[in-house]
Protein backbone atom coordinates (compact mmCIF):
# COMPACT_ATOMS: atom_id res chain seq x y z
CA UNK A 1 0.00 0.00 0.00
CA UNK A 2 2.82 2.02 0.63
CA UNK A 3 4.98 1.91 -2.74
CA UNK A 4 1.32 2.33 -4.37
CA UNK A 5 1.21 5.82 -2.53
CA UNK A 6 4.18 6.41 -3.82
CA UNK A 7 3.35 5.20 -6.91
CA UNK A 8 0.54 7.14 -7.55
CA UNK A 9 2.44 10.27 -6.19
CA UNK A 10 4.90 9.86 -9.06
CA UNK A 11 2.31 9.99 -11.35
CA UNK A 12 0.77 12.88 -10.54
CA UNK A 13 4.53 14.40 -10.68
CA UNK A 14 4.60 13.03 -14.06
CA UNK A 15 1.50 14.55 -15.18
CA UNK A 16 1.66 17.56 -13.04
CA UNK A 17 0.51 18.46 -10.06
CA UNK A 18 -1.43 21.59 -11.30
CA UNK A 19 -2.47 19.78 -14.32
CA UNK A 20 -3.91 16.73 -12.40
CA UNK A 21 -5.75 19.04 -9.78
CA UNK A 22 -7.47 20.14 -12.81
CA UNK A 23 -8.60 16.81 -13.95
CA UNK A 24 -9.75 16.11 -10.30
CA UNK A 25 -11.72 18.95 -10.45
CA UNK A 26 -13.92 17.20 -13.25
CA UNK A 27 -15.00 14.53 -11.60
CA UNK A 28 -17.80 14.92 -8.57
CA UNK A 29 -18.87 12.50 -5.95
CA UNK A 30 -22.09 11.23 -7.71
CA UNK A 31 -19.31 10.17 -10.31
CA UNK A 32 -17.16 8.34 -7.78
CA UNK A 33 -20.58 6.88 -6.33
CA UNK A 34 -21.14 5.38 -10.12
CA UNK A 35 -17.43 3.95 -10.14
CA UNK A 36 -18.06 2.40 -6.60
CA UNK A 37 -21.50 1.25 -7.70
CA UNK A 38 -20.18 -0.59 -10.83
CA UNK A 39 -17.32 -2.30 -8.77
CA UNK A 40 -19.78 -3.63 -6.34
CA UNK A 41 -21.69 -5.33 -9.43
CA UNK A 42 -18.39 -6.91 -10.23
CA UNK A 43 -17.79 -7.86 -7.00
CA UNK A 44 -21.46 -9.41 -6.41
CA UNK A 45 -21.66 -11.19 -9.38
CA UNK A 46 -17.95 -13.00 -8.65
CA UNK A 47 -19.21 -13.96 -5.07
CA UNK A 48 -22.00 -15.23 -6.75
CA UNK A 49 -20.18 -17.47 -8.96
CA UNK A 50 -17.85 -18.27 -6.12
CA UNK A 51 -21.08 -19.29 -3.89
CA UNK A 52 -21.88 -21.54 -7.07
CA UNK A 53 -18.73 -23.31 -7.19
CA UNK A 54 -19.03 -24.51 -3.56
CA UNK A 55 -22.62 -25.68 -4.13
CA UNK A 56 -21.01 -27.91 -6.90
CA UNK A 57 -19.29 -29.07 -4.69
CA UNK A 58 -22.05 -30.29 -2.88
CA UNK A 59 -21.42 -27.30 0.76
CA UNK A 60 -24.72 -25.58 1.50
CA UNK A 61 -23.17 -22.48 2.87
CA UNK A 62 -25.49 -20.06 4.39
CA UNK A 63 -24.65 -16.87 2.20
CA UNK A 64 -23.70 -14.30 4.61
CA UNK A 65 -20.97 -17.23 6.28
CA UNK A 66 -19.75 -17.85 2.64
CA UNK A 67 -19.69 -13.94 1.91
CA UNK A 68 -17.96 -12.91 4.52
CA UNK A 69 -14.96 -15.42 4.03
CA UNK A 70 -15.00 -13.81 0.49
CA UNK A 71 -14.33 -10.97 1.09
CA UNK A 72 -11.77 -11.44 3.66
CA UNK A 73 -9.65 -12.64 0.89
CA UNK A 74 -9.68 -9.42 -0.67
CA UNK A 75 -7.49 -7.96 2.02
CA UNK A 76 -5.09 -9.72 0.38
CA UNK A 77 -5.87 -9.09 -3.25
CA UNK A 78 -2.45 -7.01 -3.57
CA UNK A 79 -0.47 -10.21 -3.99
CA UNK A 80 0.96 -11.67 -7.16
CA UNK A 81 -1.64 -13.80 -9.28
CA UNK A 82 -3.91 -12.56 -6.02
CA UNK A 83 -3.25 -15.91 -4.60
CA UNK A 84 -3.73 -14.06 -1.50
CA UNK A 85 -6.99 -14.61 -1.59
CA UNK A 86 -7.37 -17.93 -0.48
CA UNK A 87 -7.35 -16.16 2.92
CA UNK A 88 -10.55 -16.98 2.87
CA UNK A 89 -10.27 -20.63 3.37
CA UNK A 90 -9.25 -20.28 6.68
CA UNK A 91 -12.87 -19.13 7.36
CA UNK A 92 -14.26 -21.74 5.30
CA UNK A 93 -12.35 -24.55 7.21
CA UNK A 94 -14.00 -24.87 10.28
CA UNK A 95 -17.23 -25.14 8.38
CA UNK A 96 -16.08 -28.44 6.75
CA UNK A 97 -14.86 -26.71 3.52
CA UNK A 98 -11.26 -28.74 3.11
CA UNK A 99 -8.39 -26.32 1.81
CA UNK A 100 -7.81 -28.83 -1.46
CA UNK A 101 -11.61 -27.50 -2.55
CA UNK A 102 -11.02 -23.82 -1.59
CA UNK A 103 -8.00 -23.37 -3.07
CA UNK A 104 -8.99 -25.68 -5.87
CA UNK A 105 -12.82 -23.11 -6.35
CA UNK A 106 -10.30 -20.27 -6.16
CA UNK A 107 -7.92 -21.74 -9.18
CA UNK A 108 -11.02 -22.06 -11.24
CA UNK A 109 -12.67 -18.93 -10.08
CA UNK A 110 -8.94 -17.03 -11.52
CA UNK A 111 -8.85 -18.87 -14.52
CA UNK A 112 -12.26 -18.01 -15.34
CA UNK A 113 -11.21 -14.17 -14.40
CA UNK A 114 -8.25 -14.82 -16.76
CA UNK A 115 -10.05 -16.11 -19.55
CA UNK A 116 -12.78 -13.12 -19.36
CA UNK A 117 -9.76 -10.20 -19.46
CA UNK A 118 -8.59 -12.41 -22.72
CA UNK A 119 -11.97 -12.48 -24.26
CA UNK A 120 -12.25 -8.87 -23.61
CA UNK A 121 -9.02 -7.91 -25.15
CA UNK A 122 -8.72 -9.57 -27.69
CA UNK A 123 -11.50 -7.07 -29.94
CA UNK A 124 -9.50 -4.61 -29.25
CA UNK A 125 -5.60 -6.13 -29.63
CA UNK A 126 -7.01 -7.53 -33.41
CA UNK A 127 -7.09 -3.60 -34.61
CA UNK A 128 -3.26 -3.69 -33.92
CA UNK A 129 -2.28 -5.46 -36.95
CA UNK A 130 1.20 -6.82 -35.22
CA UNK A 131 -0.88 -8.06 -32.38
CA UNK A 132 -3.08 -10.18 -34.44
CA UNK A 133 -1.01 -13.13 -34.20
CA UNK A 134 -0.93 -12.94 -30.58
CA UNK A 135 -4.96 -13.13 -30.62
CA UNK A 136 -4.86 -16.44 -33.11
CA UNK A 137 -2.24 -17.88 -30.55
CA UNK A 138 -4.51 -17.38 -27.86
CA UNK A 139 -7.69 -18.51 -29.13
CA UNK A 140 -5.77 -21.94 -30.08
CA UNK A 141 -4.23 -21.90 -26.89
CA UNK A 142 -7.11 -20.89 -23.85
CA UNK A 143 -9.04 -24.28 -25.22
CA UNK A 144 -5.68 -26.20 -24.87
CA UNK A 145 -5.24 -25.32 -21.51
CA UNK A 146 -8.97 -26.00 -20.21
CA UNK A 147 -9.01 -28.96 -22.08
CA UNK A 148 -5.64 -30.42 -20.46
CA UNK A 149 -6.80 -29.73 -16.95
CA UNK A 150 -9.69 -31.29 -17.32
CA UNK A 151 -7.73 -34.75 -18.41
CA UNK A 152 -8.00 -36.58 -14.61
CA UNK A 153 -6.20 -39.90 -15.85
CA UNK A 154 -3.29 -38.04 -17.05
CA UNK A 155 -3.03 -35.92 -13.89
CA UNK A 156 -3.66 -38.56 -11.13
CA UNK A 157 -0.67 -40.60 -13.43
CA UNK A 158 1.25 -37.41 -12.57
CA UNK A 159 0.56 -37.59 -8.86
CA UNK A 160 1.43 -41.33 -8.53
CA UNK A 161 5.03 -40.62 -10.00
CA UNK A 162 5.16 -38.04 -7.53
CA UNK A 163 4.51 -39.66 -4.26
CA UNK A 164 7.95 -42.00 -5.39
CA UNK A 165 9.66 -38.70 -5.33
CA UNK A 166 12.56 -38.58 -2.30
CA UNK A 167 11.97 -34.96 -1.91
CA UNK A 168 9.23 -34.90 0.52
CA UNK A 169 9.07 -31.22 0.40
CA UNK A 170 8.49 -31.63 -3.26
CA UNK A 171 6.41 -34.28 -3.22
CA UNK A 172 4.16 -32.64 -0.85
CA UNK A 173 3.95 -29.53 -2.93
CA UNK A 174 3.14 -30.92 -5.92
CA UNK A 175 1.07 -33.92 -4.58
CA UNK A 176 -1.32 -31.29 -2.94
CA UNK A 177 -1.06 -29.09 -6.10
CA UNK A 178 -2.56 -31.83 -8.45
CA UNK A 179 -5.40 -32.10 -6.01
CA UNK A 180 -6.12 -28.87 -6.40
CA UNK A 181 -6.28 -28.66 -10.27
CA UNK A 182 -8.38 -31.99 -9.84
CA UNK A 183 -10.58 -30.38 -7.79
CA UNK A 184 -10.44 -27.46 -9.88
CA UNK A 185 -10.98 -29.44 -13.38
CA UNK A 186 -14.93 -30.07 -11.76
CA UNK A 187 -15.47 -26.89 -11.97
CA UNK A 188 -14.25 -26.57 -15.71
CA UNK A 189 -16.44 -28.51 -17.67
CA UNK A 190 -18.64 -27.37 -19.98
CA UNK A 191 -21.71 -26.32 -18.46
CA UNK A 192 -19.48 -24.22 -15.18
CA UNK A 193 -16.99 -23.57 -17.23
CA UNK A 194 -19.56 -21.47 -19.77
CA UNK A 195 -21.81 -20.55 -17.03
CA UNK A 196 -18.05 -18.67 -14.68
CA UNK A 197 -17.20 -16.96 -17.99
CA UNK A 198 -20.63 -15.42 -18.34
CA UNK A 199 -20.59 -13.97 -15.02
CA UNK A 200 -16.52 -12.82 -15.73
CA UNK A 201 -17.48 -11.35 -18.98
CA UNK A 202 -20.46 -8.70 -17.48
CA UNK A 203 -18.40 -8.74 -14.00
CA UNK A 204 -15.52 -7.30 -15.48
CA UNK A 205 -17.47 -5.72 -18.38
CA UNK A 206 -19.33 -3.63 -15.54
CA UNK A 207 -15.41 -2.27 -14.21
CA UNK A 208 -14.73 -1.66 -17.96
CA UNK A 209 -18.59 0.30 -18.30
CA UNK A 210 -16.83 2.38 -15.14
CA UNK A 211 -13.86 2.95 -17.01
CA UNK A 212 -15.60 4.27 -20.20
CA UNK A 213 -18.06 6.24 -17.98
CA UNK A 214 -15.05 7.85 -16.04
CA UNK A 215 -13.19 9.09 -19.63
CA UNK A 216 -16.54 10.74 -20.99
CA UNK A 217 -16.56 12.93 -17.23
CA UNK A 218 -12.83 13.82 -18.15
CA UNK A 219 -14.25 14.79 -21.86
CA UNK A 220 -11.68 12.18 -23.10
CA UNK A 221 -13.03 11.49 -26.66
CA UNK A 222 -12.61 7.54 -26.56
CA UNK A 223 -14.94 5.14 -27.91
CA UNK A 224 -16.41 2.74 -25.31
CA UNK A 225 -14.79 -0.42 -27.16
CA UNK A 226 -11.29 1.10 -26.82
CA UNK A 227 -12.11 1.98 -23.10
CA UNK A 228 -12.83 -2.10 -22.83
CA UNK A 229 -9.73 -2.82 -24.14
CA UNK A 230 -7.47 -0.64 -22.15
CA UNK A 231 -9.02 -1.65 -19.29
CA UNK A 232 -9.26 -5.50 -19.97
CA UNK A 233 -5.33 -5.30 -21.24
CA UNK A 234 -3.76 -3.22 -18.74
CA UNK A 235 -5.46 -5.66 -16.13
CA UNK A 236 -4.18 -8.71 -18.09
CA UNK A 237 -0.80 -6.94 -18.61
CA UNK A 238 -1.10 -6.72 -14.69
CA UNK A 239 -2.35 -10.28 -14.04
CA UNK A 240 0.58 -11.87 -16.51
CA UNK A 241 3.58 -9.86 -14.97
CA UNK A 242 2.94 -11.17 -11.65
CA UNK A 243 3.50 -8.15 -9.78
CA UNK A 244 1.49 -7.30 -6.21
CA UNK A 245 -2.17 -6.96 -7.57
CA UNK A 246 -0.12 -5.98 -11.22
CA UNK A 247 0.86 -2.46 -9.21
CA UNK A 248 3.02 -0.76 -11.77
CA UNK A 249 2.53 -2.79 -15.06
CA UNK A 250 -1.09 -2.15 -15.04
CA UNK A 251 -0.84 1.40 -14.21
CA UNK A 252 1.88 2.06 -16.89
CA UNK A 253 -0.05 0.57 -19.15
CA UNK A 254 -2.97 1.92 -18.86
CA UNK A 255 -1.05 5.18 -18.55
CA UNK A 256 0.31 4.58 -21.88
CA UNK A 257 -2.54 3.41 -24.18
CA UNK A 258 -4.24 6.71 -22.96
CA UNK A 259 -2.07 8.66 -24.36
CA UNK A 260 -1.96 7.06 -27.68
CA UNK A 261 -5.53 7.43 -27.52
CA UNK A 262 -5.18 11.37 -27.17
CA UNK A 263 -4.88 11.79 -23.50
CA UNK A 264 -2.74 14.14 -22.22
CA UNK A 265 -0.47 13.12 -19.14
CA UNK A 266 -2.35 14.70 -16.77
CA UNK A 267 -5.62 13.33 -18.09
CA UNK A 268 -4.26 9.76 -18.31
CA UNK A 269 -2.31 9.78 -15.12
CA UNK A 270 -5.76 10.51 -13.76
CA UNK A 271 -8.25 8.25 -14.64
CA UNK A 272 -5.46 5.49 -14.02
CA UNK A 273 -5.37 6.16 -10.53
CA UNK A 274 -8.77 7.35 -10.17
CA UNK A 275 -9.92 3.72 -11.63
CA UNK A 276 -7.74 2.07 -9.90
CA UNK A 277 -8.61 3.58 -6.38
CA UNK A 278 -12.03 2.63 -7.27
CA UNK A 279 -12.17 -1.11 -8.24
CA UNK A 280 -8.64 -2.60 -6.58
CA UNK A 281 -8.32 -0.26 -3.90
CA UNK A 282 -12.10 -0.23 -3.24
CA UNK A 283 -11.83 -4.09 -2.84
CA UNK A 284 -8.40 -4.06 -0.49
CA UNK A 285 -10.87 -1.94 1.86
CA UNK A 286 -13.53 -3.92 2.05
CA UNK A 287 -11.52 -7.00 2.24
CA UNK A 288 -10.06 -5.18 5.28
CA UNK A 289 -13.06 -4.37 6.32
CA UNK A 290 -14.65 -7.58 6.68
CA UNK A 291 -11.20 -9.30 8.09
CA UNK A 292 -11.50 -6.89 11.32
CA UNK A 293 -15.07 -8.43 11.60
CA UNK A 294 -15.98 -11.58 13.91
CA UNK A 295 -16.90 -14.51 11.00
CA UNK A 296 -20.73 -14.71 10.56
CA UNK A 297 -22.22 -18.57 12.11
């Protein structure tokens, strides 16, 4: 949280600090209510699909229990690959939710999220005639990938050649791993598989709707499917480099494509951290939020 202060500080050095103020100064608090409003449908509609995946898994979770380990875990969101989040195991535990299914709901749950941002880009990175070979790779590839964690003979073969490992340490890790991608794989076949990447695309679509929404306060002239595709590829760019929550790739990126778009620095240093105060930051405070709570019986 710190080096994101600091971050964000440098960009508003970079853009100027009189020059920012003045691109504060366009957008007013029913505006920030809109952002908040439209991160709180993403937010709802990914607890909802979370709250799905443990019913498939046959747990009967009263709602407000299951909610509030949810959002726990987004105390922790600022962590690379948010892997963080499966804080909220540790509230699902004592209710008989095993850590192999939590972590293994929360795999699926962020390659669902990772498959949306993909979907959503990829419009977008096919105008960029250079990038079009990146989308063909990826629309051969995202199948692939489902389609080989999904293969359970192949994978349990995988975790019998492990337990004859000598490393213990090893063994254990990756032993433990396979059961998660096993219990995982469940929750990628066709009908949950299709059914999480609904919810992903208007989840995140609603962030990107934000995004868009934000640019036309600023009376930044760009189209709404170029705001989806900033948004969707600076959070992929963020997602991929592994970073903290993607602190500093996303930003830059974001940053960056604004610009080319016509933004000035100020303007684009702006909505970056205005956007990002309002759907990652928003989240980080709920999370905390809900951690400094008792858990709901």
């Amino acid at each position: 949280m710190a080096l994101a202060v600091a971050g964000y500080a440098l960009f508003a050095v970079w853009g100027g600090w009189q020059e920012v103020s003045d691109a504060l100064r366009t957008i007013g608090m029913v505006d920030v209510l809109v952002l908040l409003a439209l991160s709180l449908v993403n937010y709802g509609l990914r607890f909802r699909r979370w709250h799905s995946y443990l019913y498939r898994f046959n747990y009967r979770l009263p709602w407000r229990l299951n909610l509030h380990a949810y959002l726990t875990g987004f105390a922790l969101t600022t962590t690379p690959g948010k892997a963080g989040e499966a804080l909220r195991g540790l509230f699902l535990k004592p209710v008989g939710v095993p850590y192999t299914q939590s972590v293994g709901a929360l795999f699926a749950e962020r390659l669902s999220d990772l498959v949306t941002v993909v979907l959503l880009s990829l419009p977008g990175l096919w105008l960029y005639p250079s990038a079009q070979p990146l989308v063909v790779v990826a629309v051969v590839l995202l199948p692939m990938g489902v389609w080989v964690l999904q293969r359970d003979p192949w994978l349990l073969s995988w975790k019998e050649k492990a337990k004859q490992w000598r490393w213990r340490r090893w063994k254990s890790v990756v032993t433990h791993g396979i059961d998660m991608v096993l219990c995982a794989g469940r929750l990628l076949k066709p009908t949950p598989l299709l059914l999480g990447l609904a919810i992903g695309l208007v989840a995140w679509g609603a962030e990107a709707v934000a995004f868009h929404y934000l640019l036309q306060q600023m009376d930044l002239e760009v189209s709404f499917a170029m705001a989806v595709f900033i948004y969707s590829f600076s959070t992929l760019v963020g997602a991929v480099s592994f970073l903290p929550g993607g602190l500093g790739s996303a930003e830059v990126t974001m940053a960056f494509l604004l610009v080319l778009n016509g933004a000035s620095s100020a303007e684009a240093a702006t909505a970056t951290v205005v956007i990002r105060l309002a759907t990652l930051w928003f989240a980080v405070v709920i999370g905390l939020l809900a951690l400094a709570k008792p858990p709901v019986r």
